[in-house]
N, C-alpha and C. Protein backbone atom coordinates (compact mmCIF):
# COMPACT_ATOMS: atom_id res chain seq x y z
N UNK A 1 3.47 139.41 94.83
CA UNK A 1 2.53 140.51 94.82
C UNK A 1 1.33 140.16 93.95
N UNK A 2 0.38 140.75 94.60
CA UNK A 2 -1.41 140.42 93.41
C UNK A 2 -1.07 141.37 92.40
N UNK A 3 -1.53 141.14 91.64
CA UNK A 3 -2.03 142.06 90.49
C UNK A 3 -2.57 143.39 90.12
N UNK A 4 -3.40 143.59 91.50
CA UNK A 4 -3.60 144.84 91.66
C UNK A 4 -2.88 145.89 92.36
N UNK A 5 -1.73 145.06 92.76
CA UNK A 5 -0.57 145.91 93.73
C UNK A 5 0.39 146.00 92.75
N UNK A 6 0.51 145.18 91.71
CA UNK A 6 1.34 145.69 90.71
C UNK A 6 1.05 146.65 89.75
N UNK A 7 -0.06 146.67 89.16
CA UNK A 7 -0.49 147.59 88.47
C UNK A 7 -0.83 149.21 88.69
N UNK A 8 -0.28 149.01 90.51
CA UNK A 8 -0.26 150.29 91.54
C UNK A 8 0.90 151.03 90.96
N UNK A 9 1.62 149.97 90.75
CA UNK A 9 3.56 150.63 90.08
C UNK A 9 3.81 150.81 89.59
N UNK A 10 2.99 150.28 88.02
CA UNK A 10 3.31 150.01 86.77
C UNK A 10 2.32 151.75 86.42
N UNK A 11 3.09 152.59 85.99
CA UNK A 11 2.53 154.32 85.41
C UNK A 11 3.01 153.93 83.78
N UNK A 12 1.41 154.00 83.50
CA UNK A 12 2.11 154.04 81.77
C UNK A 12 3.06 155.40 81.49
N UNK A 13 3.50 155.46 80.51
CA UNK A 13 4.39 156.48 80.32
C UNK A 13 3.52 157.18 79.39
N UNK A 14 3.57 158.05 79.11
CA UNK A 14 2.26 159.08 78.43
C UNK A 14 3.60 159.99 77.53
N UNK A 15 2.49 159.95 76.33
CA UNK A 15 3.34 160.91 75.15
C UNK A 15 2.43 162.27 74.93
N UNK A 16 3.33 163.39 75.01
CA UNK A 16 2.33 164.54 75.21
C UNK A 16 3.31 165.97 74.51
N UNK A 17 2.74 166.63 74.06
CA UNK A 17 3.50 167.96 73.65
C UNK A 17 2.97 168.66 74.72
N UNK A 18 4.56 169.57 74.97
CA UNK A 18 4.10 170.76 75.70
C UNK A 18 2.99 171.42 74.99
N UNK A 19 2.50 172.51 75.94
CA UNK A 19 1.78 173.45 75.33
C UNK A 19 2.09 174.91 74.90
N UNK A 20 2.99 175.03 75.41
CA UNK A 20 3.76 176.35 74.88
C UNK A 20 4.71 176.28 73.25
N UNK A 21 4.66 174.97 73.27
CA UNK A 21 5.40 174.77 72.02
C UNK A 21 5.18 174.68 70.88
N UNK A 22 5.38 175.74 69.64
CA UNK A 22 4.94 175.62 67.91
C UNK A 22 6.26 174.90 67.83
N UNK A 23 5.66 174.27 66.61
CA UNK A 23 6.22 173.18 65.88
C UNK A 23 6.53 174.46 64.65
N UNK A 24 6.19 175.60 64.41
CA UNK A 24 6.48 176.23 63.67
C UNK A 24 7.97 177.10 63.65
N UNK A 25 8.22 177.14 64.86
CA UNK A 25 8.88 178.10 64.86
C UNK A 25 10.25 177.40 64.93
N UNK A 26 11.29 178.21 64.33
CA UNK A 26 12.67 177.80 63.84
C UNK A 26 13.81 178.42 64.91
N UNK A 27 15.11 177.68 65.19
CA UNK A 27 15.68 178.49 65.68
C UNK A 27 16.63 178.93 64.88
N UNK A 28 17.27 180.29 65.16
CA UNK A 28 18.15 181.25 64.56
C UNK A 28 19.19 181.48 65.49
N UNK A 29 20.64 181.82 64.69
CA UNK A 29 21.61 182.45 65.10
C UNK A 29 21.58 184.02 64.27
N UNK A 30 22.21 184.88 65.56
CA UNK A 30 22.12 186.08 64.91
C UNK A 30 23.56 186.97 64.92
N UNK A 31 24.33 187.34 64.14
CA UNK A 31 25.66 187.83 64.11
C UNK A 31 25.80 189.18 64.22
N UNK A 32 26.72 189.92 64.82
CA UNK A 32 27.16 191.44 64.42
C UNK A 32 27.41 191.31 63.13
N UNK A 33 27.10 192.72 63.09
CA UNK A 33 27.33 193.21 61.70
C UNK A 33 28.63 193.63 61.65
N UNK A 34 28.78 194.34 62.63
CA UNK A 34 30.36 195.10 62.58
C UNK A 34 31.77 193.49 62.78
N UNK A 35 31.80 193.03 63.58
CA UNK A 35 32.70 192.28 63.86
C UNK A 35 32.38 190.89 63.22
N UNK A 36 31.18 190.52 62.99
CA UNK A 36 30.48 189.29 62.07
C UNK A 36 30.84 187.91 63.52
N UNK A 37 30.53 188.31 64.68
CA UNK A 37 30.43 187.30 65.64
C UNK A 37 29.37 186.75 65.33
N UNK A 38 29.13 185.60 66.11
CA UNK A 38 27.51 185.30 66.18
C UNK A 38 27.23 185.10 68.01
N UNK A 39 26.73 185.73 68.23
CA UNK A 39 26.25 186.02 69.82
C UNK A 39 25.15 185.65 71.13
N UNK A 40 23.87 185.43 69.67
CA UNK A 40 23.03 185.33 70.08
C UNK A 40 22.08 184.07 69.57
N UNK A 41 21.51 183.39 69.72
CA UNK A 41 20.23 182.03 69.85
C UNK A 41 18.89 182.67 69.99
N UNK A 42 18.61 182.61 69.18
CA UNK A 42 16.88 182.42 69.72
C UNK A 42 15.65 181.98 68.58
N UNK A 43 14.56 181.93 68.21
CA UNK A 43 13.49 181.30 67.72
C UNK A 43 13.10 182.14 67.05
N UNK A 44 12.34 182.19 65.51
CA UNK A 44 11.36 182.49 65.30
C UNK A 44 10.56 182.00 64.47
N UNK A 45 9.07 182.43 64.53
CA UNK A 45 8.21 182.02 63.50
C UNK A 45 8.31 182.28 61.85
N UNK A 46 8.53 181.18 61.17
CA UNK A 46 8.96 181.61 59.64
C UNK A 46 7.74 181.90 59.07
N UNK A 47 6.33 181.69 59.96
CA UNK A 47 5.10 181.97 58.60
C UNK A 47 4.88 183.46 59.01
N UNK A 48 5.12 183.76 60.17
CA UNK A 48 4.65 185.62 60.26
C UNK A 48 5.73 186.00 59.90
N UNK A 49 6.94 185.77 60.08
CA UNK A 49 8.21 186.65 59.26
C UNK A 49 9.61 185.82 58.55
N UNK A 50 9.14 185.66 57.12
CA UNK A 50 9.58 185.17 56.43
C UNK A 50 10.77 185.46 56.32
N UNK A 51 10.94 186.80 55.95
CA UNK A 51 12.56 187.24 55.93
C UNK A 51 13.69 187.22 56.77
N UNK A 52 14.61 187.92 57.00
CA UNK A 52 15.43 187.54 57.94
C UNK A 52 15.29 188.60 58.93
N UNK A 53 15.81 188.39 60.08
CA UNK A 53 15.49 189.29 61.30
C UNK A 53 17.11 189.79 61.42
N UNK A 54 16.27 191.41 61.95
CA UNK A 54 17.87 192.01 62.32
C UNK A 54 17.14 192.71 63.77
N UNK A 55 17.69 192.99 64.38
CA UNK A 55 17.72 193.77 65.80
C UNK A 55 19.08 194.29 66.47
N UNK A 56 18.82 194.96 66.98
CA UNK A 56 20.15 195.89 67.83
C UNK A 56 20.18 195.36 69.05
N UNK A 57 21.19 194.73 69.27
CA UNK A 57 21.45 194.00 70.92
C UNK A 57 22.88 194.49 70.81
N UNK A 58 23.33 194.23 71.95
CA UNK A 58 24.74 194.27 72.65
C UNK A 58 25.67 193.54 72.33
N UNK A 59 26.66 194.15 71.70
CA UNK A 59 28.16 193.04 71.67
C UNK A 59 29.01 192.97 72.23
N UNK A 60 29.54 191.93 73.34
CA UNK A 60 30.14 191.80 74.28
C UNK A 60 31.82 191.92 73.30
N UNK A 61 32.00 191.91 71.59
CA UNK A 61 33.09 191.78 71.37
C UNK A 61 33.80 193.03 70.62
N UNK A 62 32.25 194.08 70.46
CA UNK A 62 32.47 195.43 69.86
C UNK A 62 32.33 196.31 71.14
N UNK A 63 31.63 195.68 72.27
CA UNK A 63 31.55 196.73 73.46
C UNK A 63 30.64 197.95 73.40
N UNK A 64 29.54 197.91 72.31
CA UNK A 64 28.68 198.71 72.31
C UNK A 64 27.42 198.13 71.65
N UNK A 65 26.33 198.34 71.39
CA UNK A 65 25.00 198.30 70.37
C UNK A 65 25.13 198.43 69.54
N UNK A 66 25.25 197.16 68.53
CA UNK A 66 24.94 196.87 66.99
C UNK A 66 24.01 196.45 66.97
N UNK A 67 24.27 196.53 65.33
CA UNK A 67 22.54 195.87 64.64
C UNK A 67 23.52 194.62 64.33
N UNK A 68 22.21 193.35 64.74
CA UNK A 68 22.88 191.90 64.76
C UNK A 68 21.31 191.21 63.29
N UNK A 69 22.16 190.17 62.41
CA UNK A 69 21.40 190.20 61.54
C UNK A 69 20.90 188.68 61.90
N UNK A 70 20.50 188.00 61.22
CA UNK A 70 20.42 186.41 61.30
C UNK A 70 21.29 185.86 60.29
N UNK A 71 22.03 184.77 60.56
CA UNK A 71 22.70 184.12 59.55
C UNK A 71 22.37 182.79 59.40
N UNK A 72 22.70 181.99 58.05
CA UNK A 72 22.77 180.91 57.95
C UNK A 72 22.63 179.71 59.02
């Protein structure tokens, strides 16, 4: 093959960050309070909210709406 038919094949590989993605943001586990499961995964930003996050979601192991905190 010429050279220019190879270089047809050859795709540099490219380094790129998504764009949806902060480098800021942390992920968290979040536990019942009542039963102390941990249930839930998800992200947040530590420079807008430093402290710890609590929210009321669903516990598939209390069978009703608790407040779920973040843990360790």
């Amino acid at each position: 093959m010429s050279e220019k038919a190879l270089a047809f094949f050859c795709v540099p590989k490219l380094n790129f960050k998504l764009s949806g993605v902060n480098a800021l943001r942390t992920k968290i586990t979040l536990a019942c309070t009542d039963c102390k499961q941990r249930n839930y995964n998800t992200t947040k930003d530590k420079k807008a909210h430093p402290d710890r996050m609590e929210a009321k979601k669903y516990c598939r192991f209390c069978n009703s709406h608790t407040t779920h905190k973040e843990t360790k």
